[in-house]
Protein backbone atom coordinates (compact mmCIF):
# COMPACT_ATOMS: atom_id res chain seq x y z
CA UNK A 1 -9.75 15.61 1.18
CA UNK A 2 -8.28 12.14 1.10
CA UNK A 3 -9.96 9.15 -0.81
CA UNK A 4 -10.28 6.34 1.87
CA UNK A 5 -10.17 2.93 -0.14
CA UNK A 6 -11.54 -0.10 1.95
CA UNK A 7 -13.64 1.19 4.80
CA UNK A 8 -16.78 2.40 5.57
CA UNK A 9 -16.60 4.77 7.97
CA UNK A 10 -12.66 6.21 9.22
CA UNK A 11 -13.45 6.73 12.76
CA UNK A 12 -11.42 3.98 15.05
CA UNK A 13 -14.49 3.80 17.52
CA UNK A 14 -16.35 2.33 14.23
CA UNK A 15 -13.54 -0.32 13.86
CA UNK A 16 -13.59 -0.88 17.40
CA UNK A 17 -17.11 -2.24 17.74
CA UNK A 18 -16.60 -4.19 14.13
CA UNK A 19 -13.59 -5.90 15.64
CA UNK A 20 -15.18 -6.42 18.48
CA UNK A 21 -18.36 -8.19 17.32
CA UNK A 22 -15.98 -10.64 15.58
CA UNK A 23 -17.45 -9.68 11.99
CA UNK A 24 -13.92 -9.31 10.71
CA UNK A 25 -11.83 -12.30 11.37
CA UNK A 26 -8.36 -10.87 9.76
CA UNK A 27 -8.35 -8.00 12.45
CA UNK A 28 -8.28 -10.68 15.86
CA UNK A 29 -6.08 -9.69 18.00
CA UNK A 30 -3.80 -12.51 17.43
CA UNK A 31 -3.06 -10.67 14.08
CA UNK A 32 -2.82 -7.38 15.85
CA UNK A 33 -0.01 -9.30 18.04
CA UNK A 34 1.77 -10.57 15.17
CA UNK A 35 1.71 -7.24 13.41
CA UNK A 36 3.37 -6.19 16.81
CA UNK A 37 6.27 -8.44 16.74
CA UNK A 38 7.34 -7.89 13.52
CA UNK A 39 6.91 -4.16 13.90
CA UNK A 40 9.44 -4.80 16.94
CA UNK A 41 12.16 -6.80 14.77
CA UNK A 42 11.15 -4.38 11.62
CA UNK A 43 10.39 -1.02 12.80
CA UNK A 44 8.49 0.87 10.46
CA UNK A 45 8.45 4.25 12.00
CA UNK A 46 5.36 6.85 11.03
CA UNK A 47 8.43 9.30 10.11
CA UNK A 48 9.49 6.51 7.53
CA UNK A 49 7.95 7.65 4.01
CA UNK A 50 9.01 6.61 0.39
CA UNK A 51 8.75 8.93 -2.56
CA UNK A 52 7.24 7.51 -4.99
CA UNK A 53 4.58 7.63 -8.47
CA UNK A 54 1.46 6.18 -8.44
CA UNK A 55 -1.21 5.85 -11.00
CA UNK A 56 -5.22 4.76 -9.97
CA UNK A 57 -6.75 2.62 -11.94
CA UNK A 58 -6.37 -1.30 -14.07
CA UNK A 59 -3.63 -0.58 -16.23
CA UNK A 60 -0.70 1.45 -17.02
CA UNK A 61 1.62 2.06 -20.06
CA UNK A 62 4.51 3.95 -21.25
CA UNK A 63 2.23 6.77 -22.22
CA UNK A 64 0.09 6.74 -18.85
CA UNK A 65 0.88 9.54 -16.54
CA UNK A 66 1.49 9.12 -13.25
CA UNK A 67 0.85 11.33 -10.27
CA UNK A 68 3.62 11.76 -7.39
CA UNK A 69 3.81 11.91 -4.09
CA UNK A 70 4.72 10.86 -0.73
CA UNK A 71 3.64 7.02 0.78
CA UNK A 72 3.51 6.72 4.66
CA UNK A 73 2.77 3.85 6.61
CA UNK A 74 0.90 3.72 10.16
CA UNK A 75 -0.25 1.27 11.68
CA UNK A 76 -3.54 0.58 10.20
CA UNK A 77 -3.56 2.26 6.64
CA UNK A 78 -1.16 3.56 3.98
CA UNK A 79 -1.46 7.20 3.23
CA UNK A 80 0.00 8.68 -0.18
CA UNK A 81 0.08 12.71 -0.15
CA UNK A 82 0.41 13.88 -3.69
CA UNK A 83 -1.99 15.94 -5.92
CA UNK A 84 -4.41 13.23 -5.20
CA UNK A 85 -4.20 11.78 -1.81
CA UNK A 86 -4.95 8.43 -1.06
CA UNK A 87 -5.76 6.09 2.06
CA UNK A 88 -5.82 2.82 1.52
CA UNK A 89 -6.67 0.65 4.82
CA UNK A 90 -4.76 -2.94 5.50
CA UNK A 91 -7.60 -4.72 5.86
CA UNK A 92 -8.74 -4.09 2.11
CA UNK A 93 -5.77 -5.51 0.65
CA UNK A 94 -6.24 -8.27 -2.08
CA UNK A 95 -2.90 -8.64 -3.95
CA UNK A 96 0.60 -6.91 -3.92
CA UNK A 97 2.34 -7.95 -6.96
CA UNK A 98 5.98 -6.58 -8.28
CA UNK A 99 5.62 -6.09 -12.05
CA UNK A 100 8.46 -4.97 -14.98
CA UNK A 101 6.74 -2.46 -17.16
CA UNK A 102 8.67 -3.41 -20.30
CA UNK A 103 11.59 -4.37 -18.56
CA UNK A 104 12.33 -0.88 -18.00
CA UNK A 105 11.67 -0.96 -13.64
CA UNK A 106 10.44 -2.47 -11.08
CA UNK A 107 5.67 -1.67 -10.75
CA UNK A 108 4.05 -2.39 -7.53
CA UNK A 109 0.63 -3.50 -8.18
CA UNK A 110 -1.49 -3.43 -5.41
CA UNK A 111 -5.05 -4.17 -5.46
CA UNK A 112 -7.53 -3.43 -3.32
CA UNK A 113 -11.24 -4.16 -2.89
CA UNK A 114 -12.51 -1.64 -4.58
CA UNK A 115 -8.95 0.11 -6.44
CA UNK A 116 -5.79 -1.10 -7.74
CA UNK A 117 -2.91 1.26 -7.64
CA UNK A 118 0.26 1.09 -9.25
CA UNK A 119 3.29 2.75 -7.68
CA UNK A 120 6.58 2.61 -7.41
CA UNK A 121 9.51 4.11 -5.73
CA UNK A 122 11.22 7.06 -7.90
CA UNK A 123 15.01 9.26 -7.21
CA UNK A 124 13.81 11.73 -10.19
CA UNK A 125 10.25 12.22 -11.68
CA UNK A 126 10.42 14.93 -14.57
CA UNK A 127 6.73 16.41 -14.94
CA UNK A 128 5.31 12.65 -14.23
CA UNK A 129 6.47 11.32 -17.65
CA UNK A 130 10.02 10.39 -17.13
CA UNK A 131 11.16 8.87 -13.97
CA UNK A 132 14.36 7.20 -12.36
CA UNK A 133 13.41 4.11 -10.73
CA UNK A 134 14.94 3.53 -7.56
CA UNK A 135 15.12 -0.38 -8.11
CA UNK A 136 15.89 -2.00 -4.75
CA UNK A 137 13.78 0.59 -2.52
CA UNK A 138 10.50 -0.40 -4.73
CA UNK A 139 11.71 -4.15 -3.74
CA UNK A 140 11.93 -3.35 -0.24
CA UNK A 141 8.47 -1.06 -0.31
CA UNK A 142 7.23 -4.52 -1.83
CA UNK A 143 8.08 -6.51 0.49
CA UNK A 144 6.87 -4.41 3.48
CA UNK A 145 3.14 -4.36 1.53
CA UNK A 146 3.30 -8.21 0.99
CA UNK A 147 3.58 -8.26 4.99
CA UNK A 148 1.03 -6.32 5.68
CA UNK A 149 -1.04 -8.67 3.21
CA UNK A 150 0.14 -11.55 4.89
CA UNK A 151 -0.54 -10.43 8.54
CA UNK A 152 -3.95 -8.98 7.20
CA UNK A 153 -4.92 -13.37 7.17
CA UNK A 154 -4.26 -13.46 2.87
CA UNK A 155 -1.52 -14.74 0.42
CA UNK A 156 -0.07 -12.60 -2.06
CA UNK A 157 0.89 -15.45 -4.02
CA UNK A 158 -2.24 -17.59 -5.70
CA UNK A 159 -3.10 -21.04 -4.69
């Protein structure tokens, strides 16, 4: 059964009411329109998928071993299918940042509100130890995050 990071409750009649009531300002529907228009100039399709590694937890190192899988995105959460599936929502994004673990590749670090998960797009993972970074799809994965973080009403970059 999937982990879901950020919300209370998965059912879309829960968000519903939430958005609804106005107790979360990030999900108006002006950002819901925004997240429409760019999803019209950049369509991320639900078929679209990235394989990558991920690790869960606050910090990673050249001896840390990382699980793989499969990120998807749709339109309100991103799912990653792997030994130990994750779901994190949009809404409880904090930070995306794109890290060099020794130099060696390019790290997404996202953090959530209550995880921070460290992935990063792969062309070969042997056994989760050794990997072949694909360098400019992590970029591009990156960027797509930071826009979700940005049309979620928050800055990836600090103030």
């Amino acid at each position: 059964m999937p982990m879901l990071a950020g919300l209370a409750a998965p059912s879309t009649a829960w968000m519903t009411i939430r958005w609804a009531s106005g107790a979360c300002p990030s999900a108006s529907p002006c950002w819901r329109e925004d997240l429409k228009a760019h999803e019209k100039q950049f369509p991320i399709s639900s078929t679209m998928s990235y394989k990558v590694i991920y690790h869960i937890g606050n910090d990673l190192n050249l001896k840390t071993k990382v699980n793989s899988g499969t990120l998807t995105f749709d339109s309100e959460h991103v799912h990653i299918s792997g030994s130990n599936p994750l779901v994190i929502a949009y809404l409880s994004f904090r930070n995306v940042e794109m890290l060099r673990l020794h130099g060696l590749g390019r790290i997404i670090k996202l953090t959530c509100s209550d995880i921070t998960v460290f992935t990063s797009v792969v062309r070969l993972n042997l056994f989760g130890y050794f990997v072949i970074i694909n360098y400019f799809k992590s970029g591009t994965l990156c960027e797509q995050l930071k826009t979700r973080l940005v049309l979620n009403g928050k800055s990836s970059y600090p103030s």
